[in-house]
C-alpha atoms as a PDB file:
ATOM      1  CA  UNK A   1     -58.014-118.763 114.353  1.00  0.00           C
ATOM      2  CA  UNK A   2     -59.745-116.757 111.585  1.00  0.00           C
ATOM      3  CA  UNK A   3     -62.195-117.647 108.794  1.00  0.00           C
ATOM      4  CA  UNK A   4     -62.217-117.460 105.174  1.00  0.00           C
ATOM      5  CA  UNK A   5     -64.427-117.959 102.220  1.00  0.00           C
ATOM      6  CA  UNK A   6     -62.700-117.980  98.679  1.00  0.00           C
ATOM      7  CA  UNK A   7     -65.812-117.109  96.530  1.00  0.00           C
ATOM      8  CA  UNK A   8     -64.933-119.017  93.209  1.00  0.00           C
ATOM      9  CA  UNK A   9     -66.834-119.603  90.159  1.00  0.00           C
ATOM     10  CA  UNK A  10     -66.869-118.724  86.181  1.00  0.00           C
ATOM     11  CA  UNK A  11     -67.598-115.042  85.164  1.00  0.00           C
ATOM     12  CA  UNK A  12     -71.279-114.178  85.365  1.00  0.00           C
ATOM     13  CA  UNK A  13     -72.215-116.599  87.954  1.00  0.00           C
ATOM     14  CA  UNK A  14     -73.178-114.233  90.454  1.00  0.00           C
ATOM     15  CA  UNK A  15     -70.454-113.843  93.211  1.00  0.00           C
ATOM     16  CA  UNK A  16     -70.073-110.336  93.767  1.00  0.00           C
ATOM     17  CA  UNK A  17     -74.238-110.609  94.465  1.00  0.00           C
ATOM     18  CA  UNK A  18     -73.398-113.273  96.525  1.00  0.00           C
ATOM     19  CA  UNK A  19     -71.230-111.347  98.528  1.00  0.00           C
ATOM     20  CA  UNK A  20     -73.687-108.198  98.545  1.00  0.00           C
ATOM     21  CA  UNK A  21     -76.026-110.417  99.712  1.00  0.00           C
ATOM     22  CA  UNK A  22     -74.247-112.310 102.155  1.00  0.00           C
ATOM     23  CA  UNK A  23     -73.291-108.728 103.743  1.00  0.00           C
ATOM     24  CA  UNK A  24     -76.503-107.338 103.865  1.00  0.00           C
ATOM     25  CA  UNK A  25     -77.889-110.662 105.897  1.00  0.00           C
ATOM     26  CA  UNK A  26     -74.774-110.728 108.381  1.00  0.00           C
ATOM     27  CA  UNK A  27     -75.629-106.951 109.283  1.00  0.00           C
ATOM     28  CA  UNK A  28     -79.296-108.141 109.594  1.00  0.00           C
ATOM     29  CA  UNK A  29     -78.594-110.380 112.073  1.00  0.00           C
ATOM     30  CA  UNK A  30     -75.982-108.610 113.906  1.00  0.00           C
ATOM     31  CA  UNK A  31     -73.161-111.015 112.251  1.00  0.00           C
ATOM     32  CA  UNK A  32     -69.792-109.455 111.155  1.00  0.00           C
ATOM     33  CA  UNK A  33     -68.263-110.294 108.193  1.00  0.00           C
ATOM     34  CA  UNK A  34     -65.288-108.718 105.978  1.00  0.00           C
ATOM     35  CA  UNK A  35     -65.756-108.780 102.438  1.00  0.00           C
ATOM     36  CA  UNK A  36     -62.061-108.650 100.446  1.00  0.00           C
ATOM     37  CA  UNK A  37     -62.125-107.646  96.588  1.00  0.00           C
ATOM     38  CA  UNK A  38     -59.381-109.759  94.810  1.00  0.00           C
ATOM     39  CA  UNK A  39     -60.600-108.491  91.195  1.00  0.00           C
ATOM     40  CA  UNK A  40     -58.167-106.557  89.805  1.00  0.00           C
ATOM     41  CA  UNK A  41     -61.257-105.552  86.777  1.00  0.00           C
ATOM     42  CA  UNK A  42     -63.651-104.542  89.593  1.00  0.00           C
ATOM     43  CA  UNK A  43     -65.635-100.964  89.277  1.00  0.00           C
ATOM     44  CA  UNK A  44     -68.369-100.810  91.551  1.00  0.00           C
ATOM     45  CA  UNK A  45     -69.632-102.338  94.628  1.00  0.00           C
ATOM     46  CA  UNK A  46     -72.720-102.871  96.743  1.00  0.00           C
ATOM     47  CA  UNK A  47     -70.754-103.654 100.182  1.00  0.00           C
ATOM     48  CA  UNK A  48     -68.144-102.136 101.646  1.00  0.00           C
ATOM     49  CA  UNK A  49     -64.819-103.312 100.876  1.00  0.00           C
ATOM     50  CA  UNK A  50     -62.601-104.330 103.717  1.00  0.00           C
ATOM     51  CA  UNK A  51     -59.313-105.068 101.195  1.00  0.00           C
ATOM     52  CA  UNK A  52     -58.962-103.995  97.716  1.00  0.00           C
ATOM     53  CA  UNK A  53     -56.316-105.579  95.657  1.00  0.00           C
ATOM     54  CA  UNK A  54     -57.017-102.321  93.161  1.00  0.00           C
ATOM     55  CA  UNK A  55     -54.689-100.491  95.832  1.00  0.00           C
ATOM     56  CA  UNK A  56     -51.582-103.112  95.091  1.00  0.00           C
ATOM     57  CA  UNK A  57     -52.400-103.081  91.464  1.00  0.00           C
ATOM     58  CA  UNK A  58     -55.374-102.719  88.975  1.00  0.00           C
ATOM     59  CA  UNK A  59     -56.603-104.196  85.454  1.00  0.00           C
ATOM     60  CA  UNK A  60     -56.255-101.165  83.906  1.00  0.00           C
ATOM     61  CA  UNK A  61     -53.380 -99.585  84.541  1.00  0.00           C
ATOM     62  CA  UNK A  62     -51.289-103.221  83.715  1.00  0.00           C
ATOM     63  CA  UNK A  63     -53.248-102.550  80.144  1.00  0.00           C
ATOM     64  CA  UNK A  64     -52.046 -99.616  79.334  1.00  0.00           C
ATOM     65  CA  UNK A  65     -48.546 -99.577  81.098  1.00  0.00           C
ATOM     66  CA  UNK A  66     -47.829-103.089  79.109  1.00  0.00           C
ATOM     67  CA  UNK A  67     -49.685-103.516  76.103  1.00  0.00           C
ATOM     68  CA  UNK A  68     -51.579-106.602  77.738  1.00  0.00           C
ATOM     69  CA  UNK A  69     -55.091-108.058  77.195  1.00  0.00           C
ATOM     70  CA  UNK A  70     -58.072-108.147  79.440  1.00  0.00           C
ATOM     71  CA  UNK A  71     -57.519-111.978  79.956  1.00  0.00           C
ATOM     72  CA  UNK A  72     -52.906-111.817  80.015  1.00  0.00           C
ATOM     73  CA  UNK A  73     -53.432-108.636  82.149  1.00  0.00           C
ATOM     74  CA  UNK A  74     -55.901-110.703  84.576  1.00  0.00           C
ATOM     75  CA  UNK A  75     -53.140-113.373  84.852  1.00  0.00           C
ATOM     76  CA  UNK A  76     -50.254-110.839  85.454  1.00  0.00           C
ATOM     77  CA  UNK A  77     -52.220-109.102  88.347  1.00  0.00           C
ATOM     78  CA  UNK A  78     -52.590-112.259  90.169  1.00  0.00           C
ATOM     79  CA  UNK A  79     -49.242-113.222  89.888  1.00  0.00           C
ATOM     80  CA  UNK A  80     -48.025-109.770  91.185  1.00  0.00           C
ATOM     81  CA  UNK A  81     -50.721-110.565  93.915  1.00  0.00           C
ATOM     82  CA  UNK A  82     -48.939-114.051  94.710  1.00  0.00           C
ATOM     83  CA  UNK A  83     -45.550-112.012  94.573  1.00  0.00           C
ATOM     84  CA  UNK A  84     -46.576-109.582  97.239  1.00  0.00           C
ATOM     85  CA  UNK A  85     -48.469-112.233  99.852  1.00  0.00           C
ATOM     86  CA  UNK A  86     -45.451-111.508 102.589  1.00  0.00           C
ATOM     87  CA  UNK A  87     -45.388-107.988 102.003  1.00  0.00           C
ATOM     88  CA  UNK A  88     -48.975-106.410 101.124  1.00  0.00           C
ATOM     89  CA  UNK A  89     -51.042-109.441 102.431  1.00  0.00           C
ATOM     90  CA  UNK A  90     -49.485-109.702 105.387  1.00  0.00           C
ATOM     91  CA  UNK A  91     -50.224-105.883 106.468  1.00  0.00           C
ATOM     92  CA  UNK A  92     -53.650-105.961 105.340  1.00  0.00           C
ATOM     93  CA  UNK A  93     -54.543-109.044 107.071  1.00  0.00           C
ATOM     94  CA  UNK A  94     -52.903-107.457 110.600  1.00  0.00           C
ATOM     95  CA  UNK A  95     -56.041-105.229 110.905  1.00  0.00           C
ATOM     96  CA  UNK A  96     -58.169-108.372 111.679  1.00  0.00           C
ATOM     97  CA  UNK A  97     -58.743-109.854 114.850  1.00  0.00           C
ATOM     98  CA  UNK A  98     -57.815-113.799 114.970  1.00  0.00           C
ATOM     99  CA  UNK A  99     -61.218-114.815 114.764  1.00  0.00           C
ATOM    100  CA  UNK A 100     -62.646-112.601 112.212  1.00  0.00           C
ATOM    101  CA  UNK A 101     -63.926-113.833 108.925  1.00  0.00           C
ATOM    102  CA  UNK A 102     -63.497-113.099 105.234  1.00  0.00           C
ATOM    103  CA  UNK A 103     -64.750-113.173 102.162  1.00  0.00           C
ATOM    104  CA  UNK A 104     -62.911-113.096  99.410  1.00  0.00           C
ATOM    105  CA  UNK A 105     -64.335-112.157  96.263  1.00  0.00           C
ATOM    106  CA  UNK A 106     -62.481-113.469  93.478  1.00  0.00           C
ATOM    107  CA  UNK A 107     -62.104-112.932  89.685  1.00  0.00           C
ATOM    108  CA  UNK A 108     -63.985-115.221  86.935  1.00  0.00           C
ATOM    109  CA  UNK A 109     -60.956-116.309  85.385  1.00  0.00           C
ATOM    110  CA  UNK A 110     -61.481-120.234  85.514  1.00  0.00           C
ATOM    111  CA  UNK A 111     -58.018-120.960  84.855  1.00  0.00           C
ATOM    112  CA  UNK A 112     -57.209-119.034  88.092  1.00  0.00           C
ATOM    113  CA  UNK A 113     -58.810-122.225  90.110  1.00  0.00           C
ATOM    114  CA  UNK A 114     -58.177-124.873  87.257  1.00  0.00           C
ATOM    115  CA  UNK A 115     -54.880-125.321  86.996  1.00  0.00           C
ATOM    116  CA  UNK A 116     -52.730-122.049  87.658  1.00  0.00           C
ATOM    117  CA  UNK A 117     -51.173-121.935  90.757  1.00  0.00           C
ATOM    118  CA  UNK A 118     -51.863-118.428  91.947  1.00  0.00           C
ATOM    119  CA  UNK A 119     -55.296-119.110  94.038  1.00  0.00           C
ATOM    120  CA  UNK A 120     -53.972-122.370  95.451  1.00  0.00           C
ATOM    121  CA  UNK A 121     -50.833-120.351  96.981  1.00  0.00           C
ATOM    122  CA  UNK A 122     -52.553-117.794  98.393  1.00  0.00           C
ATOM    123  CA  UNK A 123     -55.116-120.540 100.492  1.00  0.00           C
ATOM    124  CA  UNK A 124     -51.540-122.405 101.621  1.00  0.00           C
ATOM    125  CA  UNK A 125     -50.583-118.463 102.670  1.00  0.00           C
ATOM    126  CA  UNK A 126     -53.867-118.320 104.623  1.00  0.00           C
ATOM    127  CA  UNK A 127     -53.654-121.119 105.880  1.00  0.00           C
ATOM    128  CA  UNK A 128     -50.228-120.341 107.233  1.00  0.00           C
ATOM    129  CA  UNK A 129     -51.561-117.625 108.660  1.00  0.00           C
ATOM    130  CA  UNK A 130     -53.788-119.800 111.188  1.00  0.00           C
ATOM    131  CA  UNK A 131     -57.048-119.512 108.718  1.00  0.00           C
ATOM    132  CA  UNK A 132     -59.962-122.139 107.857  1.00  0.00           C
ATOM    133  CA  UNK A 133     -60.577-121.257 104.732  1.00  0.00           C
ATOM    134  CA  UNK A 134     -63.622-122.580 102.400  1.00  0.00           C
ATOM    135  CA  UNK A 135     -63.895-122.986  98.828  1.00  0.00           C
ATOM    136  CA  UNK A 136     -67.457-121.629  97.852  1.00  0.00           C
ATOM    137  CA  UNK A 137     -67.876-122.545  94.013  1.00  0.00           C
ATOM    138  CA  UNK A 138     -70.864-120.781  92.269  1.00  0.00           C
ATOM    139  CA  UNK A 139     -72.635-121.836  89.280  1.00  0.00           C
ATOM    140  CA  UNK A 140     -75.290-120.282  87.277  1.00  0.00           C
ATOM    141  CA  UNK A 141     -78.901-122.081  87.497  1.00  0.00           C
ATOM    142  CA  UNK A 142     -79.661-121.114  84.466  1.00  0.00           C
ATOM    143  CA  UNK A 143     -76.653-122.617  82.753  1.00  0.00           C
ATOM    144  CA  UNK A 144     -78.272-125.953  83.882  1.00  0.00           C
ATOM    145  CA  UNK A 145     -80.715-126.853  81.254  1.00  0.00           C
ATOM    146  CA  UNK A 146     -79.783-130.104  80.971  1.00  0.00           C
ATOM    147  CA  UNK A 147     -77.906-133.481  81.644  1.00  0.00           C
ATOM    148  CA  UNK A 148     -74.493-131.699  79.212  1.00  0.00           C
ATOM    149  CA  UNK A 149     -74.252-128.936  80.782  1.00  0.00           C
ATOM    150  CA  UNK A 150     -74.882-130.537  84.121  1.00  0.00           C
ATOM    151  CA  UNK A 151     -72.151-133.242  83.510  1.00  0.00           C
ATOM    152  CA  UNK A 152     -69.861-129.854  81.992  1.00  0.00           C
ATOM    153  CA  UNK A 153     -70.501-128.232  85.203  1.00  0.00           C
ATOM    154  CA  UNK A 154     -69.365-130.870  87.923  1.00  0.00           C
ATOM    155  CA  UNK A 155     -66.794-131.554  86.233  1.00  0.00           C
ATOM    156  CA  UNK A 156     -65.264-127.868  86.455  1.00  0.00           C
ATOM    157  CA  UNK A 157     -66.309-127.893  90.132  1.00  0.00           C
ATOM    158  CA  UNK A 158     -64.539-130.706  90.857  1.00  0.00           C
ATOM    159  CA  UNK A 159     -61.500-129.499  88.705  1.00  0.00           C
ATOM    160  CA  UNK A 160     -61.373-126.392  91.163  1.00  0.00           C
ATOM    161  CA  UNK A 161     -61.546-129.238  94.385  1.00  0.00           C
ATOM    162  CA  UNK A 162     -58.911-130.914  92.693  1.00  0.00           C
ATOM    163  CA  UNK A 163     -56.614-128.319  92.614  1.00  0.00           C
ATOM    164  CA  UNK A 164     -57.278-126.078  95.420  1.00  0.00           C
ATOM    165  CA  UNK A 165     -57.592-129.419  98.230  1.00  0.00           C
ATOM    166  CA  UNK A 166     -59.977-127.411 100.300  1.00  0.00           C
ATOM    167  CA  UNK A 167     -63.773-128.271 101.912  1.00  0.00           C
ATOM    168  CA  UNK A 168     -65.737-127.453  99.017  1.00  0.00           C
ATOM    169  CA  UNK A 169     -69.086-125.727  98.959  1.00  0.00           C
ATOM    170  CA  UNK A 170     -71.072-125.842  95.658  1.00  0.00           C
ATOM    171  CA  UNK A 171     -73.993-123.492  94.948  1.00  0.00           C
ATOM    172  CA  UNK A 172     -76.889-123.191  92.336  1.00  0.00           C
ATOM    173  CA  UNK A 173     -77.255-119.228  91.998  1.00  0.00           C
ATOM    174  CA  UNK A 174     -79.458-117.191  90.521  1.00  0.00           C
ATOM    175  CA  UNK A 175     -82.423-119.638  91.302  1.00  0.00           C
ATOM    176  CA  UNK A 176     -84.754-116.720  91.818  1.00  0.00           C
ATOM    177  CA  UNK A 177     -84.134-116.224  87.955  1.00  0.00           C
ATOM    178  CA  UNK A 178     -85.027-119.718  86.720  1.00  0.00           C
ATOM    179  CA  UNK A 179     -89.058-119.861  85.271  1.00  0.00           C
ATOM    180  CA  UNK A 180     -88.832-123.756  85.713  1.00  0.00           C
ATOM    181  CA  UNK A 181     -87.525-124.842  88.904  1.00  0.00           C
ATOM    182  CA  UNK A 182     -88.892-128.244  88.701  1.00  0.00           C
ATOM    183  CA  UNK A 183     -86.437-128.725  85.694  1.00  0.00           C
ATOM    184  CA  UNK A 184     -83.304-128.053  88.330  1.00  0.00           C
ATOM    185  CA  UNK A 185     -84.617-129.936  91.176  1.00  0.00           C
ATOM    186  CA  UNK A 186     -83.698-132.977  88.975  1.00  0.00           C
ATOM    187  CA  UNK A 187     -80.235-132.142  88.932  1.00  0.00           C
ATOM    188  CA  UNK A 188     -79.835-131.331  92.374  1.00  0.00           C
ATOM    189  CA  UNK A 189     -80.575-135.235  93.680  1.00  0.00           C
ATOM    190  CA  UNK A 190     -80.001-136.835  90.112  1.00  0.00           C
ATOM    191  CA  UNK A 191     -80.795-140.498  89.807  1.00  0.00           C
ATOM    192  CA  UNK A 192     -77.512-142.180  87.999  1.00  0.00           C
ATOM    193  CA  UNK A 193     -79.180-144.480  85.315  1.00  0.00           C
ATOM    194  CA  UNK A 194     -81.475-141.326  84.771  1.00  0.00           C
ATOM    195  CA  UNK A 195     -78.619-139.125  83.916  1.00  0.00           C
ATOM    196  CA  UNK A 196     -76.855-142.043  81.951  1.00  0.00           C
ATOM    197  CA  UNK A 197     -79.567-142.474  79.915  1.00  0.00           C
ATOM    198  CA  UNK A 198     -79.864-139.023  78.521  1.00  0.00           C
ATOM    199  CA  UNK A 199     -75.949-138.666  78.001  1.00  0.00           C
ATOM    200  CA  UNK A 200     -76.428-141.737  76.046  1.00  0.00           C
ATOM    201  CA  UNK A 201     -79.430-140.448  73.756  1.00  0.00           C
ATOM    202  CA  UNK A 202     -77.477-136.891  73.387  1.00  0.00           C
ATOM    203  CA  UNK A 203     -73.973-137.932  72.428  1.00  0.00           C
ATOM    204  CA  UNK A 204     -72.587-140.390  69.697  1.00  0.00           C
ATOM    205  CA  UNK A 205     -72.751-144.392  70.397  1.00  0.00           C
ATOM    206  CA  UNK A 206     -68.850-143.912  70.941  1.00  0.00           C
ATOM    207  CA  UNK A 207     -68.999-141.673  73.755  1.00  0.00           C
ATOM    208  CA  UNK A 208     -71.075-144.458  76.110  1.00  0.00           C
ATOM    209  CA  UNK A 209     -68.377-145.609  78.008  1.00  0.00           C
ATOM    210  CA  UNK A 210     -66.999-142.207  79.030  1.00  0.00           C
ATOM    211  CA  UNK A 211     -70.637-141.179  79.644  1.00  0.00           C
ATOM    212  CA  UNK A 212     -70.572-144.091  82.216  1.00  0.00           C
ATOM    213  CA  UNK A 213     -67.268-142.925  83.707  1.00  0.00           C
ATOM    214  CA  UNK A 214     -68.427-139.861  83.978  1.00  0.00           C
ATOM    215  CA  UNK A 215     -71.660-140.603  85.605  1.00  0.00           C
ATOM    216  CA  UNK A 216     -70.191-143.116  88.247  1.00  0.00           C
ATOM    217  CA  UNK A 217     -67.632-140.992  89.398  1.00  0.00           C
ATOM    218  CA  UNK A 218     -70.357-138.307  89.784  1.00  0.00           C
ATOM    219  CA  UNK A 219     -72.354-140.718  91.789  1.00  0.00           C
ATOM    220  CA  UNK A 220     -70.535-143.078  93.516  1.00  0.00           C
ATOM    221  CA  UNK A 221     -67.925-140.578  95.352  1.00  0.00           C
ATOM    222  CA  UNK A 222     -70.294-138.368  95.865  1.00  0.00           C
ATOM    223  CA  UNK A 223     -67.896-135.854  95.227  1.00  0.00           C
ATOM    224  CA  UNK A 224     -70.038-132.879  93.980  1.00  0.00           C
ATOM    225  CA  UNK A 225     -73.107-131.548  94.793  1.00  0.00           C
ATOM    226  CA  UNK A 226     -74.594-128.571  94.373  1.00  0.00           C
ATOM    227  CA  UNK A 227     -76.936-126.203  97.447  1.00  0.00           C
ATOM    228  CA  UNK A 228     -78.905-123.976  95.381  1.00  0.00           C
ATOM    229  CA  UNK A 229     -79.814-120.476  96.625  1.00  0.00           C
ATOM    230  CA  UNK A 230     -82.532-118.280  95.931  1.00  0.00           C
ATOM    231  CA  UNK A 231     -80.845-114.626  97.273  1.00  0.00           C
ATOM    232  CA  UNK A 232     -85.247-113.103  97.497  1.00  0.00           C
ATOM    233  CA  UNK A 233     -85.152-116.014 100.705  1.00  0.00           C
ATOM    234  CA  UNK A 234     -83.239-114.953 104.008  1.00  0.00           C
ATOM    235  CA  UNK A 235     -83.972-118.851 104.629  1.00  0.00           C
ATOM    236  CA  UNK A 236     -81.992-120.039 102.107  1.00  0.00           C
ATOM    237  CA  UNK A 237     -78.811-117.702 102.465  1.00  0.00           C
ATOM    238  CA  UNK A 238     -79.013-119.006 106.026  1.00  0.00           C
ATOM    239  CA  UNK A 239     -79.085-122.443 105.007  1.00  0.00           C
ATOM    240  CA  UNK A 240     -75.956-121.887 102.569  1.00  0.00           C
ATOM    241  CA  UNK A 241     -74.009-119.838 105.541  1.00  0.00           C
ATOM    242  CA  UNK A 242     -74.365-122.538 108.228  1.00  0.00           C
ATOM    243  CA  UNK A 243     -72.943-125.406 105.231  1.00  0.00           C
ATOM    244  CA  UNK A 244     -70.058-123.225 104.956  1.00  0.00           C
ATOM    245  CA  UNK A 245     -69.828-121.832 108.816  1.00  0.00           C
ATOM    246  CA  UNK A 246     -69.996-126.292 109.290  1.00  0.00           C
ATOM    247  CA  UNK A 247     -67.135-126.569 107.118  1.00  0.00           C
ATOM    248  CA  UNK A 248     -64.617-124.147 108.791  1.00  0.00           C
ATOM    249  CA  UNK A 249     -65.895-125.445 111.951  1.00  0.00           C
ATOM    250  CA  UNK A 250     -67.255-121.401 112.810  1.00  0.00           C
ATOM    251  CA  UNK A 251     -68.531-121.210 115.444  1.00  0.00           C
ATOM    252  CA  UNK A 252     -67.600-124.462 117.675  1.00  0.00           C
ATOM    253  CA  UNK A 253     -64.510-122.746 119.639  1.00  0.00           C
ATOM    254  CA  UNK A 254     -67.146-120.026 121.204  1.00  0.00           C
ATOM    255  CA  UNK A 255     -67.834-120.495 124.940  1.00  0.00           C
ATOM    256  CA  UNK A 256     -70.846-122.074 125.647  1.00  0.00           C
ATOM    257  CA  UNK A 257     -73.227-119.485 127.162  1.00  0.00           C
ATOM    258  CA  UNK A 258     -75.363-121.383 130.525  1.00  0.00           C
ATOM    259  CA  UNK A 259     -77.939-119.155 131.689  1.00  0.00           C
ATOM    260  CA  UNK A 260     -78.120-118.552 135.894  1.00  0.00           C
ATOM    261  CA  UNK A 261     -80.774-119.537 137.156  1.00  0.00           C
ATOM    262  CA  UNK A 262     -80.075-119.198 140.443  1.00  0.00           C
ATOM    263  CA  UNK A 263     -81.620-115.167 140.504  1.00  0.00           C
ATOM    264  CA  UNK A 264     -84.784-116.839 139.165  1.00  0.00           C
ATOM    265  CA  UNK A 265     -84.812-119.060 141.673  1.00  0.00           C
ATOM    266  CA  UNK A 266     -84.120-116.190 144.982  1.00  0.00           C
ATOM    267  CA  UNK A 267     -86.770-113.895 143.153  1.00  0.00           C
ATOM    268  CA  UNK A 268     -88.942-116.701 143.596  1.00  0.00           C
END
């Protein structure tokens, strides 16, 4: 069985750090992980690139060959991607043992995990292909300045759970960035009437009984929650690896190691 992280979030949020950083920690503790480019836009990188879905196609040449934008040429590569699963997928994926793990780093196209189809057939591919796969959905920190853009943000996490149907891992980046950390840490165990009551003072008297709606489903499904990670702390990459390592169950098929004691015991 192999492993899989599908590194997900809006553009800017910080996921091709993520997976720099993620790299450089695995190697410092004598972990192996692959990292996988799915960016068809991507120029440069800070880890070394296991799969490149530049060599199947790239951004720029769908530009100029067809007269497409940035965003229409983003789409087109990932549906010539999803076209190509059984054929270029399939051979890259043959170089990895059956317990290796991946990390996919994936374009900031939100529509890519909202509601097109592309990133949700190419987890059911994995998936096929005998691998726990994770969503890990980043958000920026700093985009969270208050109860708005909090409420925006769940609710495009939980649009990418929605359509994907995988364990979902949500994570605050970027927190070495933010000046006022005591300003986040309210949003990371938010009290529901707290929340309720600033929707209500920030939007129109109209809006109150979606603001409610909003807020319980927030609350009372507990259905998103956010880690947040602060990439200066080897502590808290840890703790955001071993949430995600929990969720593909990593880890629990390895033999457990007993030590001998018996030696011990005959040198004594």
């Amino acid at each position: 069985m192999g492993y899989a992280q599908l590194v997900i979030g809006p553009a800017g949020s910080g996921k091709s750090t993520y997976c720099s950083s993620l790299y450089q920690h695995c190697e410092a503790t004598r972990r192996t992980i692959h990292i996988v480019n799915l960016d068809p836009a991507a120029e440069n990188f800070d880890y070394p690139v296991a799969m490149d879905i530049r060599e199947l196609i790239s951004l720029d040449d769908v530009m100029e060959e067809l007269g497409l934008g940035p965003n229409g040429g983003l789409l087109y590569c990932m549906e010539h991607l999803e076209e190509n699963l059984d054929e270029w997928l399939n051979e890259e994926l043959e170089n990895y043992m059956d317990d290796d793990y991946l990390v996919f780093d994936c374009p900031g196209q939100i529509e890519l995990f909202s509601h097109v189809p592309v990133l949700k057939n190419f987890v059911e591919h994995l998936q096929r292909k005998n691998f726990n796969v994770c969503a890990v959905y980043l958000l920026d920190s700093q985009f969270i300045t208050d109860v708005t853009k909090f409420i925006s943000g769940c609710m495009a996490s939980l649009s990418a759970m929605v359509q994907l149907e995988l364990p979902h891992v949500n994570i605050l980046s970027k927190m070495d960035l933010v000046a006022r950390k005591r300003d986040i840490e309210d949003y990371l165990n938010p009290e529901p009437q707290t929340l309720l009551a600033e929707l209500n003072q920030r939007m129109g008297p109209q809006f109150q009984k979606l603001n409610k709606a909003l807020i319980e489903l927030v609350d009372q499904y507990s259905m998103v929650s956010f880690v947040p990670l602060d990439l200066r702390k080897e502590s808290s990459i840890q703790y955001v690896l071993s949430q995600i390592d929990n969720c593909i169950q990593f880890g629990e098929d390895a033999d457990v190691k007993i030590k001998d004691f018996d030696e011990d015991e005959d040198q004594d």
